[in-house]
N, C-alpha and C. Protein backbone atom coordinates (compact mmCIF):
# COMPACT_ATOMS: atom_id res chain seq x y z
N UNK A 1 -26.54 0.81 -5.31
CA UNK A 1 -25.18 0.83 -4.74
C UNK A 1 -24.26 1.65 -5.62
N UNK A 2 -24.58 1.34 -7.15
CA UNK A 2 -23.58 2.37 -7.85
C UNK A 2 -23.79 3.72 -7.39
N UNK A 3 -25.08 4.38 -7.43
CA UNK A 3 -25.32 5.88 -7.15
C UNK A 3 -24.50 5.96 -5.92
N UNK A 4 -24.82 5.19 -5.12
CA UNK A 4 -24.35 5.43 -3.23
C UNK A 4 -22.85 5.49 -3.83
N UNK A 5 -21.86 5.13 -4.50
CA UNK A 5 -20.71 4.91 -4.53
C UNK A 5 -19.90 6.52 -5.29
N UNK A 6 -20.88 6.15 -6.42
CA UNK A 6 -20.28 7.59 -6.81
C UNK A 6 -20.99 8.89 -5.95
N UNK A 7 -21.58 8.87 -5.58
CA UNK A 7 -22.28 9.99 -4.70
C UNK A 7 -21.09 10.47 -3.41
N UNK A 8 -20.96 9.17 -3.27
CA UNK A 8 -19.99 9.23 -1.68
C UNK A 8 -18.94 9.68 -2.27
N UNK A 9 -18.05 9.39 -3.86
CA UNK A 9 -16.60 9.81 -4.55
C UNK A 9 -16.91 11.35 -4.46
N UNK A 10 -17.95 11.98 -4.43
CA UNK A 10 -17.99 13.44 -3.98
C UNK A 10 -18.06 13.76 -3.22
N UNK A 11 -17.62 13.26 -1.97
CA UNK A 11 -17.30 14.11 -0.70
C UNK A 11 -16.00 13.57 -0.79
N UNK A 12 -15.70 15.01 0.26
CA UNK A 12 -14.08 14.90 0.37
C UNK A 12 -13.59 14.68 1.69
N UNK A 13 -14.99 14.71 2.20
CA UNK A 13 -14.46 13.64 3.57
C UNK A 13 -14.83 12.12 3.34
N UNK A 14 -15.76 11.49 2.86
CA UNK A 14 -15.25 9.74 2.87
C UNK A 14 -13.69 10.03 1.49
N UNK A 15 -13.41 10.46 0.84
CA UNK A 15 -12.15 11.03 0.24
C UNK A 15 -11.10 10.75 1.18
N UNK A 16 -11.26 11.53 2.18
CA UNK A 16 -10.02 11.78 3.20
C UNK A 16 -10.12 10.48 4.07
N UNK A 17 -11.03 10.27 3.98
CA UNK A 17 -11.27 9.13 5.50
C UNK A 17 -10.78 8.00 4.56
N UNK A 18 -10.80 7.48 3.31
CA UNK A 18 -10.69 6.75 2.68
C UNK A 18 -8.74 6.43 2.73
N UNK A 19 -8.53 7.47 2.15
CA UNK A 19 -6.98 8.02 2.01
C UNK A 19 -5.96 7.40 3.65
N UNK A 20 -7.08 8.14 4.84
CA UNK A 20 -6.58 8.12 5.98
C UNK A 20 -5.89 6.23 6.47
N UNK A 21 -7.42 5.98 6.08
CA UNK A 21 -7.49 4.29 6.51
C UNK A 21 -6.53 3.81 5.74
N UNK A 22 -6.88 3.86 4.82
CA UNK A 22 -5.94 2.80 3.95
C UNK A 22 -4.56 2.93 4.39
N UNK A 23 -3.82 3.78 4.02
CA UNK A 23 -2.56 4.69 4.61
C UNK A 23 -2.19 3.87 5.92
N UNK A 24 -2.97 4.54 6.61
CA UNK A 24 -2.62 3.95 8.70
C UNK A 24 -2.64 2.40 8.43
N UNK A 25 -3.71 1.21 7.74
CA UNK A 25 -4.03 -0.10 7.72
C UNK A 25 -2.53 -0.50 6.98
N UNK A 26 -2.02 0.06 6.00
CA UNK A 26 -0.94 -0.72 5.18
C UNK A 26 0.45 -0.21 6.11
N UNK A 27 0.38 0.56 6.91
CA UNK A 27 1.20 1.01 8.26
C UNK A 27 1.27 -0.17 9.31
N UNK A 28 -0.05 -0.43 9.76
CA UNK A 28 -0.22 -1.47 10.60
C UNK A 28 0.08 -3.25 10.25
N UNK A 29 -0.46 -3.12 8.42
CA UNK A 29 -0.10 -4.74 8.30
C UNK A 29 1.54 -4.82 8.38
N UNK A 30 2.58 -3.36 7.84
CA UNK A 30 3.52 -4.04 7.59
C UNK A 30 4.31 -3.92 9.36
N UNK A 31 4.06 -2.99 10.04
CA UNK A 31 4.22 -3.20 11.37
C UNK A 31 4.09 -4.20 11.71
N UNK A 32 3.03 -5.09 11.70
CA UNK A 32 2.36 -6.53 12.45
C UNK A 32 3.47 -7.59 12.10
N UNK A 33 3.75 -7.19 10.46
CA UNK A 33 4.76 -8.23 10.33
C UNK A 33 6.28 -8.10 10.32
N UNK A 34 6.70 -7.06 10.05
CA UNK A 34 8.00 -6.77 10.14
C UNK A 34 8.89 -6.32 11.53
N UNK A 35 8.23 -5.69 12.15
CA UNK A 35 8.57 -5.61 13.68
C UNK A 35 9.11 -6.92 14.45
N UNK A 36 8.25 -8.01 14.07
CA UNK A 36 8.56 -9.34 14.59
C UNK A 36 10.25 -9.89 14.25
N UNK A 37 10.19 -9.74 12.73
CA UNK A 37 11.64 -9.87 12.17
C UNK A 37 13.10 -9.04 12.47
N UNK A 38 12.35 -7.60 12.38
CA UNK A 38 13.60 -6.37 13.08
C UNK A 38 13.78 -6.94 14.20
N UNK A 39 12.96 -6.76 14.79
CA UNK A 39 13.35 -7.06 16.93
C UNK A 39 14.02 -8.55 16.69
N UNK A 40 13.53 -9.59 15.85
CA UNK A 40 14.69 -10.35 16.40
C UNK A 40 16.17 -10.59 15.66
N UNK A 41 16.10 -10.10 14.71
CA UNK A 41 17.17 -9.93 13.57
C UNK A 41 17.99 -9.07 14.17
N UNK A 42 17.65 -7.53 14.33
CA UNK A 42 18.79 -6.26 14.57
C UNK A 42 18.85 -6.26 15.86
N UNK A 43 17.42 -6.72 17.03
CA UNK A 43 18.22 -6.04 17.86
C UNK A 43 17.90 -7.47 18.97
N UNK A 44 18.25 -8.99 18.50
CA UNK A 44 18.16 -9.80 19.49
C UNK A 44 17.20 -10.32 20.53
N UNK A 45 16.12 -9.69 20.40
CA UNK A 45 14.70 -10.29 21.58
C UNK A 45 14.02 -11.41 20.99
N UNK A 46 14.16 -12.10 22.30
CA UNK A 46 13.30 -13.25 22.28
C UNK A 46 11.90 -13.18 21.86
N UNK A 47 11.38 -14.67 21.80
CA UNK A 47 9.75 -14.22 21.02
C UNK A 47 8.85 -13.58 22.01
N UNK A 48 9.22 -13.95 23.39
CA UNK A 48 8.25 -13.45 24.43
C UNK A 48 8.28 -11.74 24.71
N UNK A 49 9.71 -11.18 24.17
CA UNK A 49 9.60 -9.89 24.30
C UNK A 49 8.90 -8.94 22.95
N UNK A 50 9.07 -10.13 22.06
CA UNK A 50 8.41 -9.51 20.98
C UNK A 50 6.93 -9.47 20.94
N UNK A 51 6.64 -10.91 21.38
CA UNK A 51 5.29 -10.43 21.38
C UNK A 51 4.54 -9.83 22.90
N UNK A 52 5.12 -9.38 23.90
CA UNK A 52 5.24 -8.66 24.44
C UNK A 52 4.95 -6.88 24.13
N UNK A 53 5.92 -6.82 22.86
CA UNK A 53 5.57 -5.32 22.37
C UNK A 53 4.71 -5.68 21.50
N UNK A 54 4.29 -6.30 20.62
CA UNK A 54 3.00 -6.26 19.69
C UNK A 54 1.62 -5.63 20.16
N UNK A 55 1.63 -6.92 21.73
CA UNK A 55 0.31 -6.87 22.70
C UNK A 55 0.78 -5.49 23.06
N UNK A 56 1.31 -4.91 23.63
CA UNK A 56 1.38 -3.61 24.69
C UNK A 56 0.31 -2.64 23.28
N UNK A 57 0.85 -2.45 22.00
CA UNK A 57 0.93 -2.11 20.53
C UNK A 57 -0.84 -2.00 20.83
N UNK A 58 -1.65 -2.98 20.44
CA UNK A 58 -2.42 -3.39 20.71
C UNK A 58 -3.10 -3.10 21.77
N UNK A 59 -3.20 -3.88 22.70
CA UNK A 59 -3.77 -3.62 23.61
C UNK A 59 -4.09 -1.91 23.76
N UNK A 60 -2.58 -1.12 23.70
CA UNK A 60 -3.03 0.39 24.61
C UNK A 60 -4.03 0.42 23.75
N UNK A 61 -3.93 0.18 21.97
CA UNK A 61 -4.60 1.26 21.08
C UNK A 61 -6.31 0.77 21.60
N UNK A 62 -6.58 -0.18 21.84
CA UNK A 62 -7.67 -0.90 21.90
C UNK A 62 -8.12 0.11 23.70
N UNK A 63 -7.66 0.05 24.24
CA UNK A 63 -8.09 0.50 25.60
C UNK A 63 -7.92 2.01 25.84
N UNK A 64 -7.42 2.52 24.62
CA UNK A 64 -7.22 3.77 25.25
C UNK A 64 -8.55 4.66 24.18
N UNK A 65 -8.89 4.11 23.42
CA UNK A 65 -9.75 4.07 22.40
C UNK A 65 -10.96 4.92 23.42
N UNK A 66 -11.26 3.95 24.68
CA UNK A 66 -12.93 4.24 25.67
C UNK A 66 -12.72 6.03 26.01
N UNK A 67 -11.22 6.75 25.88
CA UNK A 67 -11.01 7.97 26.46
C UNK A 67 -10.81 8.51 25.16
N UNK A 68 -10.63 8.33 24.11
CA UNK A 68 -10.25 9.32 23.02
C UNK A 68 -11.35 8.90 22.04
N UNK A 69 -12.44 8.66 22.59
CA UNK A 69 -14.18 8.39 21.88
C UNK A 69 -14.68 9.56 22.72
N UNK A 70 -14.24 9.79 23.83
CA UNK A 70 -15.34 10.76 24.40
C UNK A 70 -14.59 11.72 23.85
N UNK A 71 -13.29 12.20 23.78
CA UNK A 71 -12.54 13.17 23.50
C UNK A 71 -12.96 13.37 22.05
N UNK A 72 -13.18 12.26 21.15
CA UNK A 72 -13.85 13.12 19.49
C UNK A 72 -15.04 13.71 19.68
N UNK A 73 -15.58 12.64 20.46
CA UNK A 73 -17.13 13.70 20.75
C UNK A 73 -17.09 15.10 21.25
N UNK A 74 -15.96 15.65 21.65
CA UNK A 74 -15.78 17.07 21.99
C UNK A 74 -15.20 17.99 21.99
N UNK A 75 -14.61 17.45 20.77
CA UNK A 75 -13.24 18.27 20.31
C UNK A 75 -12.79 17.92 18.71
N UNK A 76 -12.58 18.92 18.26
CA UNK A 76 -12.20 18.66 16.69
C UNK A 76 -11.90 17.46 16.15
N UNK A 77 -13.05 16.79 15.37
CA UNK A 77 -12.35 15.35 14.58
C UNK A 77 -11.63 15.51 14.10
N UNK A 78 -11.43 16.46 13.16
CA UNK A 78 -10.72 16.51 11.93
C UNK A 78 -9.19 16.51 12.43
N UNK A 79 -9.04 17.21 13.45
CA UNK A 79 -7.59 18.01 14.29
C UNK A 79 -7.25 16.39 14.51
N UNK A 80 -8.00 15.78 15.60
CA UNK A 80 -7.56 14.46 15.89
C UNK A 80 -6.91 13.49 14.71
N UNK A 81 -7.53 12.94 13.88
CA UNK A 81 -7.25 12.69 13.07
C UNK A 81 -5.57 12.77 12.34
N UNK A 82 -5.67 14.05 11.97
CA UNK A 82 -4.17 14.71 12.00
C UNK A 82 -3.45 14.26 13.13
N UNK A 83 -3.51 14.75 14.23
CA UNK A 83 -2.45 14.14 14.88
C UNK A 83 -2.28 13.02 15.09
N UNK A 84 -3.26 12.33 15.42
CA UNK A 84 -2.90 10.75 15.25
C UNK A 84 -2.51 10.35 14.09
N UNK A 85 -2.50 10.67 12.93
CA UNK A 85 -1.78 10.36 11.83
C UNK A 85 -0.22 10.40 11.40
N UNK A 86 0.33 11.69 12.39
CA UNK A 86 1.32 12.37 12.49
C UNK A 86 2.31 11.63 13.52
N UNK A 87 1.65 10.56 14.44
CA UNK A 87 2.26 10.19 15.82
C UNK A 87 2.28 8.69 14.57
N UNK A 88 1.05 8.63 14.31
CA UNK A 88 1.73 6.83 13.87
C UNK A 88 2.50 7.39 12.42
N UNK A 89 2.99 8.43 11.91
CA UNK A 89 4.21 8.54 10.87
C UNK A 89 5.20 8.52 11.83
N UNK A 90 5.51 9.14 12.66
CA UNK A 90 6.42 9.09 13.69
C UNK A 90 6.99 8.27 14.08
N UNK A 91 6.21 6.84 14.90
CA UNK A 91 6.70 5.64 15.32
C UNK A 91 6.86 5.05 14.24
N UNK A 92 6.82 4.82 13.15
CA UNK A 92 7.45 4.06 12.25
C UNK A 92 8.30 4.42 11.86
N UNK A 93 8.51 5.70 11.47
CA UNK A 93 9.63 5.95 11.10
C UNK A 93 10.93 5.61 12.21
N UNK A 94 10.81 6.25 13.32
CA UNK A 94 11.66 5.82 14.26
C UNK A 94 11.65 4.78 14.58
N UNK A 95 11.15 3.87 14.18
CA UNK A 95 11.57 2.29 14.50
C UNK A 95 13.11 1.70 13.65
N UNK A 96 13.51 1.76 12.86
CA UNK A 96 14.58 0.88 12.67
C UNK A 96 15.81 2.15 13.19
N UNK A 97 15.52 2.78 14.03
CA UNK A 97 16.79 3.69 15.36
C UNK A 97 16.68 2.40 16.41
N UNK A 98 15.63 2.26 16.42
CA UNK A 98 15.17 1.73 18.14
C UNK A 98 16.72 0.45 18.32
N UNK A 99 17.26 0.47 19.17
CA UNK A 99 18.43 -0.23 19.69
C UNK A 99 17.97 -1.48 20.42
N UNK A 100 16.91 -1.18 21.45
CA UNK A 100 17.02 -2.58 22.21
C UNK A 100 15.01 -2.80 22.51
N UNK A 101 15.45 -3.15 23.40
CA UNK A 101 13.65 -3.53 23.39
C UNK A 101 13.05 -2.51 24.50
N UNK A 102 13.61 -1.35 25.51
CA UNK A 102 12.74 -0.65 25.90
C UNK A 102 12.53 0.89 24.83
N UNK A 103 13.06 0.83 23.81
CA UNK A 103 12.98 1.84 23.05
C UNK A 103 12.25 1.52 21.92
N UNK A 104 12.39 0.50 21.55
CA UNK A 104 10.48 -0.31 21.01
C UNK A 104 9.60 -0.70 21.61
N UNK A 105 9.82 -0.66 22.92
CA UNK A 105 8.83 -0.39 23.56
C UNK A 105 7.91 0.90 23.81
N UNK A 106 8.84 1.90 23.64
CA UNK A 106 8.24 3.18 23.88
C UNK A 106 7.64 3.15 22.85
N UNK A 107 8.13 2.83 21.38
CA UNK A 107 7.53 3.19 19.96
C UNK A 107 6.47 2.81 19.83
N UNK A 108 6.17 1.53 20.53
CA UNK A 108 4.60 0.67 20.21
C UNK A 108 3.77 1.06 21.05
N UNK A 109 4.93 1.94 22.46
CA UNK A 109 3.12 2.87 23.03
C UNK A 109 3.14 3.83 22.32
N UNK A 110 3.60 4.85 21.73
CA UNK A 110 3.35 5.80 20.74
C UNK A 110 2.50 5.43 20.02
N UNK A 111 2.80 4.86 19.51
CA UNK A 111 1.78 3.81 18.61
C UNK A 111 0.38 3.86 18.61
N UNK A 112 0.36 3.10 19.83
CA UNK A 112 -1.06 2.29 20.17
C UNK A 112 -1.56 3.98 20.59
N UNK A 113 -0.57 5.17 20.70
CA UNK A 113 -1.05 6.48 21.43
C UNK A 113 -2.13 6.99 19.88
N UNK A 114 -1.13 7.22 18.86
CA UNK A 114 -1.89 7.46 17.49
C UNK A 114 -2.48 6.79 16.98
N UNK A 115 -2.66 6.10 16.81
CA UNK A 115 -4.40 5.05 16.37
C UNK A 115 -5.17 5.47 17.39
N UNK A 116 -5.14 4.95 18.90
CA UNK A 116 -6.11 5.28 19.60
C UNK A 116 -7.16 7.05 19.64
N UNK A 117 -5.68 8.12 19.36
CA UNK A 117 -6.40 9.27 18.70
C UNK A 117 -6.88 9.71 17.48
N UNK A 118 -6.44 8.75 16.83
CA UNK A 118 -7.25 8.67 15.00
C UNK A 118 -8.33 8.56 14.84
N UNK A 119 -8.24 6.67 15.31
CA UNK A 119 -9.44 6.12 14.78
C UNK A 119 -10.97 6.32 15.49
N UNK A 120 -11.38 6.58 16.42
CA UNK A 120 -12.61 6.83 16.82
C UNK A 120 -12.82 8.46 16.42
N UNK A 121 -12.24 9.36 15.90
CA UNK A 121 -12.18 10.52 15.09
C UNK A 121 -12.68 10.18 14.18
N UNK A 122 -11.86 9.26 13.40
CA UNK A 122 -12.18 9.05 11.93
C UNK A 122 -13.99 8.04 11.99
N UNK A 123 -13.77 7.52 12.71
CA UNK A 123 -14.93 6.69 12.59
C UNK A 123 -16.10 7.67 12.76
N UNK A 124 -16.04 8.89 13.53
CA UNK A 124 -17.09 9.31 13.84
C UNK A 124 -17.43 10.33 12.59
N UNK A 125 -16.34 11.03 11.94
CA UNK A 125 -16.81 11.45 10.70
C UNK A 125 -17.45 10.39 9.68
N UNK A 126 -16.82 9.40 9.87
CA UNK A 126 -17.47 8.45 8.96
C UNK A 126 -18.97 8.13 8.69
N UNK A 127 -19.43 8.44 10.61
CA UNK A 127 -21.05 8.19 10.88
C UNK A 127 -21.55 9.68 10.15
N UNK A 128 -21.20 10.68 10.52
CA UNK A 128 -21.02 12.13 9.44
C UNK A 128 -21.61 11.86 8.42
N UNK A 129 -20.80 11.07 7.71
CA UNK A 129 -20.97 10.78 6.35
C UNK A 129 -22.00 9.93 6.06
N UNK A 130 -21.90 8.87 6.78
CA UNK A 130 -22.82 7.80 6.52
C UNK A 130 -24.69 8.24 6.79
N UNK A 131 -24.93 9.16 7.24
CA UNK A 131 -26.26 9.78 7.80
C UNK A 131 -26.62 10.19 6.23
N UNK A 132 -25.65 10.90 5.12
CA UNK A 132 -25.76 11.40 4.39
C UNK A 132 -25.95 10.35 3.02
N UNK A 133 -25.39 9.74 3.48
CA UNK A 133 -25.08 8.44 2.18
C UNK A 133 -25.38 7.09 2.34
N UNK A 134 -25.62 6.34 3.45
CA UNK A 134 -26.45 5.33 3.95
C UNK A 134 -24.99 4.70 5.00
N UNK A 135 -25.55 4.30 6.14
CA UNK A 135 -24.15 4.12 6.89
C UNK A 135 -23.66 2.61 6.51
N UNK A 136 -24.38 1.41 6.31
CA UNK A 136 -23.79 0.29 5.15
C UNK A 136 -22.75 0.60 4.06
N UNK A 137 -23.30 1.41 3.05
CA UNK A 137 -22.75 1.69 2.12
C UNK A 137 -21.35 2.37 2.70
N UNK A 138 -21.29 3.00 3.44
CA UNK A 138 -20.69 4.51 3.90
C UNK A 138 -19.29 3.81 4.86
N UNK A 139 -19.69 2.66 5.88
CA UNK A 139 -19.15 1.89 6.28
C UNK A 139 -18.28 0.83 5.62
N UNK A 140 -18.85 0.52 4.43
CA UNK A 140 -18.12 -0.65 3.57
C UNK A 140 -17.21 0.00 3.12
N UNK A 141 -16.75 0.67 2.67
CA UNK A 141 -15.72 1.81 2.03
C UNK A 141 -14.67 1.99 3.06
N UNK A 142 -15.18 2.43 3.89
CA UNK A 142 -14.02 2.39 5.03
C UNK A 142 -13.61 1.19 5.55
N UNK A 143 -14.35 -0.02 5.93
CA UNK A 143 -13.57 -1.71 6.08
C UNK A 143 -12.79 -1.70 4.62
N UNK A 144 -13.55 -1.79 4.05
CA UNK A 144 -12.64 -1.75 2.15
C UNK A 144 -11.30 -1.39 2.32
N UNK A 145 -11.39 -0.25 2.70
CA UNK A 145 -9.94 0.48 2.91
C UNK A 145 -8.61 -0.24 3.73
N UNK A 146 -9.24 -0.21 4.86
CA UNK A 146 -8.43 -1.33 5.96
C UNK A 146 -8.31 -2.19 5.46
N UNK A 147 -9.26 -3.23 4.70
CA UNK A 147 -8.93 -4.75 3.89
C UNK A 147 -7.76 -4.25 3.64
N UNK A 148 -7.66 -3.43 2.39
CA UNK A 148 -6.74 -3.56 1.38
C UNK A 148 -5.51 -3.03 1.90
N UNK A 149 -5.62 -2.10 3.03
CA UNK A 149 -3.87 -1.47 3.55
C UNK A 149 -3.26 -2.58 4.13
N UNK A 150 -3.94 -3.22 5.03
CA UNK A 150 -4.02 -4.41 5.29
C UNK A 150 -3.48 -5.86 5.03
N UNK A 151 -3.59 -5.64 3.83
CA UNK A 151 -2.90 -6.40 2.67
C UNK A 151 -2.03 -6.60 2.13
N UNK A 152 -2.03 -5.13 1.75
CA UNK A 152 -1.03 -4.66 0.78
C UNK A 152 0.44 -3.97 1.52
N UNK A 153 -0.01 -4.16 2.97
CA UNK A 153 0.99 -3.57 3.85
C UNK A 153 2.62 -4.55 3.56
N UNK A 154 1.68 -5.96 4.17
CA UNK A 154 2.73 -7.40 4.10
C UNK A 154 3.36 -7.69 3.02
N UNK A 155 2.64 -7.52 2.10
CA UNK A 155 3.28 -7.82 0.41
C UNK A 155 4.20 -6.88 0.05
N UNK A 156 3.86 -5.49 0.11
CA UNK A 156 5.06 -4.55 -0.21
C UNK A 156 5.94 -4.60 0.87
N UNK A 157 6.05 -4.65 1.48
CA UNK A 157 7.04 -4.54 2.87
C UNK A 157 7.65 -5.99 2.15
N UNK A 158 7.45 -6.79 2.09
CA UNK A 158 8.16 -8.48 1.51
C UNK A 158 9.09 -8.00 0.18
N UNK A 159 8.62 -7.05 -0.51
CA UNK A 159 8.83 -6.41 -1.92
C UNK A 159 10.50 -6.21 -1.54
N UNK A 160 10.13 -5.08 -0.56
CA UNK A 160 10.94 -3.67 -0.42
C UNK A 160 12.08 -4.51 0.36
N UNK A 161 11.98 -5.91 1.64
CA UNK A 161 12.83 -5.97 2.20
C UNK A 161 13.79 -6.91 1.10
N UNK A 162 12.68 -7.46 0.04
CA UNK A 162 13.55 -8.23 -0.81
C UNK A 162 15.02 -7.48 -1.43
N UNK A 163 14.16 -6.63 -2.09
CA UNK A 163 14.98 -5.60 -2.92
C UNK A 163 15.88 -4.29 -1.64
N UNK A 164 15.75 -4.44 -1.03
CA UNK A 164 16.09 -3.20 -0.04
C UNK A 164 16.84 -3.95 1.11
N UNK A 165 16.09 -3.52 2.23
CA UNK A 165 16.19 -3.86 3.73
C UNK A 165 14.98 -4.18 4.75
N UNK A 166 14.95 -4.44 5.76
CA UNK A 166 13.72 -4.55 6.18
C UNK A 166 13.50 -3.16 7.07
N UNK A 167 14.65 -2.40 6.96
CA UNK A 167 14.68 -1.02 7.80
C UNK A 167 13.80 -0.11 6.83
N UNK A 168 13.47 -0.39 5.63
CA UNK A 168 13.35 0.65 4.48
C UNK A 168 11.70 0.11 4.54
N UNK A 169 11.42 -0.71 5.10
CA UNK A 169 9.81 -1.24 5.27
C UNK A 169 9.56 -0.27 6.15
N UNK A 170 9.54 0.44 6.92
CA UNK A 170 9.21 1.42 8.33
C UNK A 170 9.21 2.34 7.39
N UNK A 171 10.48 2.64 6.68
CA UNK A 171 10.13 4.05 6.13
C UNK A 171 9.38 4.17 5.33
N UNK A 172 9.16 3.28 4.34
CA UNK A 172 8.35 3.41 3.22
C UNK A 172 6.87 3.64 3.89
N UNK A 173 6.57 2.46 5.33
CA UNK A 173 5.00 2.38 5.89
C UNK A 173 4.87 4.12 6.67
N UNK A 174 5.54 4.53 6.55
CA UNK A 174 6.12 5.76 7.47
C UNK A 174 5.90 7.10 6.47
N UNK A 175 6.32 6.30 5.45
CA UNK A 175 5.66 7.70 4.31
C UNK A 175 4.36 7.61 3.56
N UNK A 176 4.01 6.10 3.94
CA UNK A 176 2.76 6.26 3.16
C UNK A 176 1.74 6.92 4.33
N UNK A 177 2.04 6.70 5.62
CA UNK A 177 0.93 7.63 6.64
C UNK A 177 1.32 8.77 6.40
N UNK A 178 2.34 9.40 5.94
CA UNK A 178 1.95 10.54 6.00
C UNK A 178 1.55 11.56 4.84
N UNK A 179 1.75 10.31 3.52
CA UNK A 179 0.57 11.24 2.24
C UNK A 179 -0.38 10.90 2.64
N UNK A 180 -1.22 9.39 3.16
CA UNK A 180 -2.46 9.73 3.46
C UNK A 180 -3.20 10.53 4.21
N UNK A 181 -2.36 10.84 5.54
CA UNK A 181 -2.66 11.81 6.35
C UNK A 181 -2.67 13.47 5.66
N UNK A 182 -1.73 13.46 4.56
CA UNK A 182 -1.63 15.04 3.50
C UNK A 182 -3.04 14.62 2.83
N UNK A 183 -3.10 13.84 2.31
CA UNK A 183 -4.84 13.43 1.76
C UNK A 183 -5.64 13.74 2.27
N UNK A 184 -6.08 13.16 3.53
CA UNK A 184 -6.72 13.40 4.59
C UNK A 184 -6.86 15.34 4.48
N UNK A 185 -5.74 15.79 5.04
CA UNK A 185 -5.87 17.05 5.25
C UNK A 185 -6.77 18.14 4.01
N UNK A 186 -6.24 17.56 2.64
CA UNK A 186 -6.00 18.27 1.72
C UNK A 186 -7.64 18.00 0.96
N UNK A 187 -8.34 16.61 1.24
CA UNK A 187 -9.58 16.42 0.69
C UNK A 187 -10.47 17.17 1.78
N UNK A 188 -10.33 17.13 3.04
CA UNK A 188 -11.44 17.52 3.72
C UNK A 188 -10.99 19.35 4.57
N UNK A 189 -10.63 19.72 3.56
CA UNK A 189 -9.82 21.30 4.08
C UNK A 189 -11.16 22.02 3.92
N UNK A 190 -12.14 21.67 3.29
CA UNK A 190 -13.44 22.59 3.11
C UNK A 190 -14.54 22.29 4.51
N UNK A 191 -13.50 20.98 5.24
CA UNK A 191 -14.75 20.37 6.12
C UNK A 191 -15.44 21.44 7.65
């Protein structure tokens, strides 16, 4: 497992894919949790409209996933990737504008629009990789990643609204997609 580990630290695509996940996952934990608090704090919606936009959030990314799997299979991963990285910097950032609940609504289909074009991109370079390096090994690295953005999304976002705002949680989750997504770009530019 050590060899498989450092073996894999030399490619610069599990590099990028690494960078990517983590990035988008600490996007998504602090989304999951802070969205709940904005929508009812700044802009007044009930819990049913909130979780209303979570599921829509969800759901598209999950269903729209079956059309943008065939679409990596035939068209630039790497490109995908990027833009879906670029759409979920986007909706976060524009979330603490959003005024009422059909304009977070639009944001969380944006949303669910960039993950759904990311992640079956990214996953499929991942299998890329994993042919090369064992797909267990190759695979754990990338859940790894998600664990920890995952994680670390809720806790810093708790940090930042302590010391800050909870508007400055979007931006901060908003800039970290988009160094990982510069990661992304910048490790696998030889790909």
């Amino acid at each position: 497992l050590h060899l498989s580990l450092k073996e894999m630290g030399t490619s610069g695509t599990v590099r990028g894919l690494f960078s990517f996940r983590l990035s988008f996952s600490l996007g998504r934990g602090a989304f999951s949790c802070f969205l709940p608090i904005f929508a009812a704090i700044y802009v007044g919606l009930t819990p049913t409209l909130i979780g209303t936009l979570l599921a829509t959030n969800i759901l598209l990314m999950a269903l729209l996933q079956i059309y943008s799997g065939n679409i990596a299979d035939r068209f630039n991963r790497r490109t995908l990737v990027v833009i879906g990285g670029l759409i979920a910097f986007a909706y976060l950032a524009l979330i603490p504008q959003a005024g009422n609940f059909w304009q977070l609504l639009g944001l969380c289909i944006l949303g669910g629009l960039g993950g759904a074009i990311s992640l079956p991109a990214a996953s499929a370079l991942m299998v890329d990789e994993g042919r090369k390096f064992g797909m267990g090994a190759t695979f754990a690295i990338f859940t790894m990643a998600m664990s920890i953005g995952m994680a670390t999304g809720p806790l810093l976002g708790g940090v930042i609204t302590d010391f800050v705002n909870i508007k400055s949680v979007f931006y901060f989750a908003a800039s970290m997609g988009f160094a990982g997504t510069s990661l992304f770009v910048w490790f696998t530019r030889y790909y």
